[in-house]
Protein backbone atom coordinates (compact mmCIF):
# COMPACT_ATOMS: atom_id res chain seq x y z
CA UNK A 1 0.00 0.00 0.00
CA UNK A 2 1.35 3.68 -0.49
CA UNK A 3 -0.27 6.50 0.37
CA UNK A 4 1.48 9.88 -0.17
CA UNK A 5 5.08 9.08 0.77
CA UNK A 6 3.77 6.29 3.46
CA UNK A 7 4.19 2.42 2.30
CA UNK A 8 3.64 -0.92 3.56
CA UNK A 9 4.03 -3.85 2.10
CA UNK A 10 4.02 -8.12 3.27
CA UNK A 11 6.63 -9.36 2.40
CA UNK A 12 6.90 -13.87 2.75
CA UNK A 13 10.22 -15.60 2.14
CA UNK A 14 11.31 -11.92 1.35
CA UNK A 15 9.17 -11.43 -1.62
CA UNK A 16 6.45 -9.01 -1.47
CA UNK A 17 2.64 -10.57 -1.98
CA UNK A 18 0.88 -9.22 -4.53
CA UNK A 19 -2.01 -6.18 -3.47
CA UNK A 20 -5.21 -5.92 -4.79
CA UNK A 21 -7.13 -2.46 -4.16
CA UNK A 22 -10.98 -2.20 -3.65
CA UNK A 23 -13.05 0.89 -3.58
CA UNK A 24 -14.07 0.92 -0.32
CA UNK A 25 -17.98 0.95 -0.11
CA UNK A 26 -20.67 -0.66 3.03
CA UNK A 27 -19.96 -4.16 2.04
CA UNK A 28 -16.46 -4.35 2.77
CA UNK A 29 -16.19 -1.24 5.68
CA UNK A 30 -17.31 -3.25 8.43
CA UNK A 31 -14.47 -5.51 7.53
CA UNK A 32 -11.91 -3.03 7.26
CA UNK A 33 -10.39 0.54 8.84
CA UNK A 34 -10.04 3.28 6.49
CA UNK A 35 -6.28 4.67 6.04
CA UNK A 36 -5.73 8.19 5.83
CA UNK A 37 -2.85 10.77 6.42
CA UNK A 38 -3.71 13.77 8.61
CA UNK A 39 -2.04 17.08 6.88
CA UNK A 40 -0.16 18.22 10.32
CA UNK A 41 -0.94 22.35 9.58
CA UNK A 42 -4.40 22.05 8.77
CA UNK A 43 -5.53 18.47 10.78
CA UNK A 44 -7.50 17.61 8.07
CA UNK A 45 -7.77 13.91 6.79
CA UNK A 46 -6.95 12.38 3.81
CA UNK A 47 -8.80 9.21 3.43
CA UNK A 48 -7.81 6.63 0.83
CA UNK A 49 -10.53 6.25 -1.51
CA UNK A 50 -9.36 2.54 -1.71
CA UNK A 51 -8.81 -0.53 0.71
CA UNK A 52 -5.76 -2.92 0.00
CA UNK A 53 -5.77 -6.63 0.67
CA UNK A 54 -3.24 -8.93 0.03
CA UNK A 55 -3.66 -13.10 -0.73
CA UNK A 56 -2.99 -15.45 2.28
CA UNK A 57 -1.26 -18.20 0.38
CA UNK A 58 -0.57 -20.59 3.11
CA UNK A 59 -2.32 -20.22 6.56
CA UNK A 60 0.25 -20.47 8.63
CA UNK A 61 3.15 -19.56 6.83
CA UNK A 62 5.48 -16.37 8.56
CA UNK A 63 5.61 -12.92 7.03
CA UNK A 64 7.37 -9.71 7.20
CA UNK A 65 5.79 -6.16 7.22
CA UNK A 66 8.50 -3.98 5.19
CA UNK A 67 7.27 0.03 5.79
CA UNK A 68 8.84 3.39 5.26
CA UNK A 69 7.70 6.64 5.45
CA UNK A 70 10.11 8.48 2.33
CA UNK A 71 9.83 12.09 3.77
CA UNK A 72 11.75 11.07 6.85
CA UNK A 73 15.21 12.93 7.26
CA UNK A 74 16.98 14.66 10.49
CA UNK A 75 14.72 17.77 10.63
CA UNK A 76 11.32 15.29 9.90
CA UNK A 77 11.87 12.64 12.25
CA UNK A 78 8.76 10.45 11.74
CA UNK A 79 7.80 7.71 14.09
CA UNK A 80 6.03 4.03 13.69
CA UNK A 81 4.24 1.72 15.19
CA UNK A 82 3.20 -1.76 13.85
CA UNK A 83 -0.94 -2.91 14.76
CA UNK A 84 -1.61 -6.36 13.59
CA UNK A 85 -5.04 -7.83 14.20
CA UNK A 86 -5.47 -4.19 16.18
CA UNK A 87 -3.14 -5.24 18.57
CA UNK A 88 0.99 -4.20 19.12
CA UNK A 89 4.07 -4.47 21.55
CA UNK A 90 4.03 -0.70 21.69
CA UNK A 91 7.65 -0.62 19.59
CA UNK A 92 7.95 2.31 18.25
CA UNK A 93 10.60 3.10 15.11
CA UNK A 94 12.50 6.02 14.50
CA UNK A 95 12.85 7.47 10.66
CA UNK A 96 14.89 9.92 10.84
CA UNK A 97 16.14 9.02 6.81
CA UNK A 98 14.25 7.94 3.89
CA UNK A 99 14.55 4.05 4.04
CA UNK A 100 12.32 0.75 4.33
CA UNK A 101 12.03 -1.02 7.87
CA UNK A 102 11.30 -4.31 8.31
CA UNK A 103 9.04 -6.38 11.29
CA UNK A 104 8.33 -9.96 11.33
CA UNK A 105 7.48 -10.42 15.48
CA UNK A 106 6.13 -9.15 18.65
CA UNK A 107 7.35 -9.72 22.00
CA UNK A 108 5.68 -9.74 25.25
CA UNK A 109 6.06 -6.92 28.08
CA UNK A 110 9.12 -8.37 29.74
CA UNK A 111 10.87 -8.79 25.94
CA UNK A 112 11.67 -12.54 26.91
CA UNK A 113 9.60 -13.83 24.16
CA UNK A 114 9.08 -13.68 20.57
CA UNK A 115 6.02 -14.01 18.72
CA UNK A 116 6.53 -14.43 15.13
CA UNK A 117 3.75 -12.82 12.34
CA UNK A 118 1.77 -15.99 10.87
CA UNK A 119 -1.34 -15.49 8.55
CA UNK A 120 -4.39 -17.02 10.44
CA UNK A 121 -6.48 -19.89 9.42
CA UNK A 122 -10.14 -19.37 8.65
CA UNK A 123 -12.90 -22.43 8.65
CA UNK A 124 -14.39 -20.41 5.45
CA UNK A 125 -14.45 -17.70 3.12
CA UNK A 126 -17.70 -16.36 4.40
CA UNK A 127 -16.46 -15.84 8.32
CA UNK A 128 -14.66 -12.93 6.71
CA UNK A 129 -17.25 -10.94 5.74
CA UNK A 130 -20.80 -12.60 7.45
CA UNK A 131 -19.95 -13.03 11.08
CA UNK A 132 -16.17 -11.61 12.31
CA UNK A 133 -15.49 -14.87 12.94
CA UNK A 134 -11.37 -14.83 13.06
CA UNK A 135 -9.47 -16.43 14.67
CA UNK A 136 -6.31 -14.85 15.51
CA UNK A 137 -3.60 -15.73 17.56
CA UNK A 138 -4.16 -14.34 20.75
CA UNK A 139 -5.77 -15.75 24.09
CA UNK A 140 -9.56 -15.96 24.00
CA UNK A 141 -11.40 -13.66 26.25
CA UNK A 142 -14.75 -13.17 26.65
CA UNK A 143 -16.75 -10.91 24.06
CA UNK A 144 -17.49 -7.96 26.48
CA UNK A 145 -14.03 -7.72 27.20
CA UNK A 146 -13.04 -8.03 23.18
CA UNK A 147 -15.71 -5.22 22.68
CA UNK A 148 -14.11 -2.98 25.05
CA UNK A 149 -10.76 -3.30 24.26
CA UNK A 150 -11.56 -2.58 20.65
CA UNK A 151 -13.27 0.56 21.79
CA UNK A 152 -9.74 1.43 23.02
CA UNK A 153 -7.79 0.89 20.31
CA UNK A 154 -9.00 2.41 16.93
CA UNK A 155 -5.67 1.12 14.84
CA UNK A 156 -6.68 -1.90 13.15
CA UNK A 157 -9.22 -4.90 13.38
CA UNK A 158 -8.85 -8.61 13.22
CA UNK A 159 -7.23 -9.45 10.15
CA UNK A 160 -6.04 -6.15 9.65
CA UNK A 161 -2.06 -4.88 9.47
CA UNK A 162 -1.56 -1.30 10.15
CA UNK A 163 0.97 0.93 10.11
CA UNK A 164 1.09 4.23 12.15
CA UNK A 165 3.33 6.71 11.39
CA UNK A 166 3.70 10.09 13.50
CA UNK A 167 5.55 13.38 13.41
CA UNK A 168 8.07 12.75 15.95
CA UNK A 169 9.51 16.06 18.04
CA UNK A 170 13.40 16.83 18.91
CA UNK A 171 13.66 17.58 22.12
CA UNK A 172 16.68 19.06 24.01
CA UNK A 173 17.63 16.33 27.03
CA UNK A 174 19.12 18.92 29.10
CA UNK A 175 15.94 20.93 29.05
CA UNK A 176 13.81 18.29 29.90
């Protein structure tokens, strides 16, 4: 996906999948979050008038998310943080140069453990875009706790991969 000097792509065994983009419309919204670049003068949004999906080959199988944000340099630091399935190890990546970055795993709180990016399995087709039905790699908790901790966090949804990227801010160390 690029979207004015932002990109993301999966990568698997190092090769990038192919992306398909869809107009976004009602059928495939509830399904999918909207990316857009805020213009940081005027805090307007600029939505993407399409939503990208790439093909899960083989359930299972690792993959990479390669990203860059090309207007990064030393006075336009830009910051990043991975969402997959809407959820993250709160990692954040410094740009401070034009250049891709690459993430293939989480780890937990204590960074003693590695979770590596696998595509999920679905029992059909149809749990996609009838009933929310994935199944992602995380711990099952009940539904009123999934509901509010989706309430929370607006970057991403099951089955989703986002990138956020931020206008990061030099700040003098002896000031602080």
């Amino acid at each position: 996906m690029h979207l004015q000097g932002f990109n993301l792509e999966i990568l698997v065994n190092e090769q990038p999948l192919p992306e398909y983009n869809l107009p976004i419309n009602e059928s495939n919204l509830k399904n999918t979050s909207i990316s857009y670049v805020t213009d940081s003068l005027t805090q307007m949004k600029k939505h993407s008038d399409f939503t990208t999906y790439v093909p899960v080959i083989t359930p299972g199988e690792r993959y990479t998310v390669k990203f860059e944000a090309k207007q990064a340099k030393p006075s336009n630091i830009i910051i990043s943080r991975i969402f997959i399935d809407g959820q993250s190890d709160q990692v954040q990546h410094l740009h401070q140069q034009s250049g891709s970055r690459t993430r293939s795993f989480f780890c937990n709180n204590e960074r003693t453990k590695v979770y590596f990016f696998k595509f999920s399995y679905f029992d059909k087709i149809d749990d996609l875009s009838n009933n929310n039905n994935f199944k992602v790699p995380f711990p099952i908790i009940k539904k009123s706790s999934i509901q509010q901790q989706q309430k929370k966090n607006t970057y991403g949804k099951p089955g989703s991969i986002t990138v956020c990227f931020f206008k990061g801010i030099i700040v003098d160390q002896d000031k602080i």
